[in-house]
C-alpha atoms as a PDB file:
ATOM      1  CA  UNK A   1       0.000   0.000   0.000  1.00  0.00           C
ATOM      2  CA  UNK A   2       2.691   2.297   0.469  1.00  0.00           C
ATOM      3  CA  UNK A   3       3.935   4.721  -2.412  1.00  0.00           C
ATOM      4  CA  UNK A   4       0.284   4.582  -3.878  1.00  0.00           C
ATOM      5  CA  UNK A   5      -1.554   7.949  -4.882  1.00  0.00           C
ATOM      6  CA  UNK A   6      -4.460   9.087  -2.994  1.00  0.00           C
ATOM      7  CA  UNK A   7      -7.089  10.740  -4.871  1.00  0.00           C
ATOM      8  CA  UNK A   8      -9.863  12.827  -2.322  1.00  0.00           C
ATOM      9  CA  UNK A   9     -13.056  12.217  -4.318  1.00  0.00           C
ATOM     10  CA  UNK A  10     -14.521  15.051  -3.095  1.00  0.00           C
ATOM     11  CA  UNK A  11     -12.445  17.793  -5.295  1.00  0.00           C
ATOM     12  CA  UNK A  12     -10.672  15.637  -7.226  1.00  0.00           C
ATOM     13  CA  UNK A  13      -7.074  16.869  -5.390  1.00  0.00           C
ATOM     14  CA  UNK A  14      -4.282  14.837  -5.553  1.00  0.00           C
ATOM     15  CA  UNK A  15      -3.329  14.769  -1.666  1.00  0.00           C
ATOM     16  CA  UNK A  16      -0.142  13.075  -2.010  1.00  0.00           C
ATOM     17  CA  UNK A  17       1.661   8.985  -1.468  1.00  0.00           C
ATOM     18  CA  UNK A  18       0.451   7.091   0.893  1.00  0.00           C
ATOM     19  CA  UNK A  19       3.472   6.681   3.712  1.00  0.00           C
ATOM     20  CA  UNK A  20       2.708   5.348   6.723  1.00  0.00           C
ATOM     21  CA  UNK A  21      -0.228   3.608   8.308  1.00  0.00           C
ATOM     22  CA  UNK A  22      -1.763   3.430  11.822  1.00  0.00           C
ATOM     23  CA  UNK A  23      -2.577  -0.273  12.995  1.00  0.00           C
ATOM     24  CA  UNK A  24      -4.751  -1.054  15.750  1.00  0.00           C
ATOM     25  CA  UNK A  25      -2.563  -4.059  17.472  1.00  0.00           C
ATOM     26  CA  UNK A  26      -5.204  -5.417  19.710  1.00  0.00           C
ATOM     27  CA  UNK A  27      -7.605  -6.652  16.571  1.00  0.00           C
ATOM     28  CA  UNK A  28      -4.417  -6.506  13.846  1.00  0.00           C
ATOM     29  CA  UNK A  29      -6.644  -3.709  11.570  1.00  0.00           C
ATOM     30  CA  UNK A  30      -5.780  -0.655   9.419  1.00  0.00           C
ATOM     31  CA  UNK A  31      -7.165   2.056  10.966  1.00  0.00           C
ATOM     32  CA  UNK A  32      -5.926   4.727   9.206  1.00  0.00           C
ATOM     33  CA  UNK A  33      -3.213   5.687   6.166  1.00  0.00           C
ATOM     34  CA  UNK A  34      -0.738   8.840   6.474  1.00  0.00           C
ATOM     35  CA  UNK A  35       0.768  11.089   4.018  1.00  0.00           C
ATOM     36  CA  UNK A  36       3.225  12.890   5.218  1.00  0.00           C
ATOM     37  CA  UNK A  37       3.059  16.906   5.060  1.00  0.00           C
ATOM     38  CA  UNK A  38       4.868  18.724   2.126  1.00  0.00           C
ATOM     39  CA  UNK A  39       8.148  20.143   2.314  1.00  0.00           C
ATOM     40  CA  UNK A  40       8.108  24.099   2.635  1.00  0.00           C
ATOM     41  CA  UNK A  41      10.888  25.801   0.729  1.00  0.00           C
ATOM     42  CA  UNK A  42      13.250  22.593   0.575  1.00  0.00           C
ATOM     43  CA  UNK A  43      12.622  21.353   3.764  1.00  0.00           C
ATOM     44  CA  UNK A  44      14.296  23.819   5.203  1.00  0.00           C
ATOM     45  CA  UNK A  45      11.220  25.843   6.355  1.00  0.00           C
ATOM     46  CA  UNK A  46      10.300  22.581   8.208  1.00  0.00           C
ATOM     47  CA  UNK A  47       6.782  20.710   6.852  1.00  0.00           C
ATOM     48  CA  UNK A  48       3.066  21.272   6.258  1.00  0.00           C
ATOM     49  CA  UNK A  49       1.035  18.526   8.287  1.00  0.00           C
ATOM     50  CA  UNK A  50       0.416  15.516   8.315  1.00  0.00           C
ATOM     51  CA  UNK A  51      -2.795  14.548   6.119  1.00  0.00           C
ATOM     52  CA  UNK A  52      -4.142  11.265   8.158  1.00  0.00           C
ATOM     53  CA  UNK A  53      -7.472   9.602   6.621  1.00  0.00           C
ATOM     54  CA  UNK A  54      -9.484   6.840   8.764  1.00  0.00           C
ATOM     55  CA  UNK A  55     -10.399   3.625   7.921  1.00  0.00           C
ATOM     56  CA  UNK A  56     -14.071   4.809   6.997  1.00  0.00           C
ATOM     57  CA  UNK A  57     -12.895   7.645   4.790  1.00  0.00           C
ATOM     58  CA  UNK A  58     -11.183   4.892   2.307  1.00  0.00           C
ATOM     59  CA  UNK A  59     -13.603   4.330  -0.359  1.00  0.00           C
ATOM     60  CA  UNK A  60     -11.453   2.272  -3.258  1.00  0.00           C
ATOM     61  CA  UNK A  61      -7.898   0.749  -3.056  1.00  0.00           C
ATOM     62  CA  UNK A  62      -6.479   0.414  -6.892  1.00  0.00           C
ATOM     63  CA  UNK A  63      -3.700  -1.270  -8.078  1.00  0.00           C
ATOM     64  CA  UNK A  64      -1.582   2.255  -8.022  1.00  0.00           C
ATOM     65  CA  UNK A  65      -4.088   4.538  -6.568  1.00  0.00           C
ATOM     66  CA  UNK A  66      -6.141   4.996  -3.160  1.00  0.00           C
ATOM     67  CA  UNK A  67      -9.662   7.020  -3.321  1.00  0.00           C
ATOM     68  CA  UNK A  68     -10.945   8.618  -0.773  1.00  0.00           C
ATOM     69  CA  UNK A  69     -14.101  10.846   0.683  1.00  0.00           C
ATOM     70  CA  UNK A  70     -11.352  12.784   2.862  1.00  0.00           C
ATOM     71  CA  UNK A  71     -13.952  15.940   4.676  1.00  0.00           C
ATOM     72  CA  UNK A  72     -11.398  18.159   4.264  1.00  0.00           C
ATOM     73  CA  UNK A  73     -10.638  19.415   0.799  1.00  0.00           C
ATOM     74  CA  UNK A  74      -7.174  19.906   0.021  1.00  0.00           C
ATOM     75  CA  UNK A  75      -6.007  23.632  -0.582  1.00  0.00           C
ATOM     76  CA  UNK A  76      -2.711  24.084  -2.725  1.00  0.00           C
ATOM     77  CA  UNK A  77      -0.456  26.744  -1.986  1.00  0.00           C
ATOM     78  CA  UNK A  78      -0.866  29.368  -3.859  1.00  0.00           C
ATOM     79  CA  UNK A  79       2.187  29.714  -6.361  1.00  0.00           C
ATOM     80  CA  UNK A  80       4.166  33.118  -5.213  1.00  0.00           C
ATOM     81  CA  UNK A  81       7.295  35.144  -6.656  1.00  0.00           C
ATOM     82  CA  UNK A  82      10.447  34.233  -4.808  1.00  0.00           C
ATOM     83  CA  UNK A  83      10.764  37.899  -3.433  1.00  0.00           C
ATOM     84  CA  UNK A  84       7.092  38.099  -2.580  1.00  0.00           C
ATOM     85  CA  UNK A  85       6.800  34.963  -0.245  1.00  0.00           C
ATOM     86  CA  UNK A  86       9.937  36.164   1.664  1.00  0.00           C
ATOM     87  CA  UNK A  87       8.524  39.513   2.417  1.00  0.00           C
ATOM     88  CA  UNK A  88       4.991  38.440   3.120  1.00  0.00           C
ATOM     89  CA  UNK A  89       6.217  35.902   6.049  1.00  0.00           C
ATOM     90  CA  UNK A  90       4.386  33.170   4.678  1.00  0.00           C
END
């Protein structure tokens, strides 16, 4: 499962690789898959969070992609200038 694209139904976004999962050890289940948070300006601004989707929020799992009714759409960042992200703080 890991390294497969997750597709949010819901807008169509592309939230990113699956790359971790949460396992519930008493009953041995998936509860939930994790994509880790984009880097911010090489890493070196640290990372956006975590994106982690439950169980029940997993509608299909493809051969190479994961859909998903995830609640909360994904919002890309809003391509800036160089000079104008520095100076704005973001």
């Amino acid at each position: 499962m890991r390294h497969k694209e997750v597709i949010n139904m819901k807008d169509g976004s592309r939230l990113g690789a699956v790359c971790d999962a949460e396992i519930d050890t008493n009953t041995a289940s998936l509860t939930a898959i994790i994509i880790y948070g984009r880097l911010k300006f090489l890493g070196i601004m640290g990372r956006e969070d975590d994106i982690v989707i439950g169980w029940k929020d997993i509608e299909v799992i493809g051969e190479d992609t994961i859909l998903v009714n995830y609640q909360e759409c994904y919002k890309p960042r809003r391509k800036k200038g160089f000079f104008s992200s520095i100076f704005s703080g973001d």
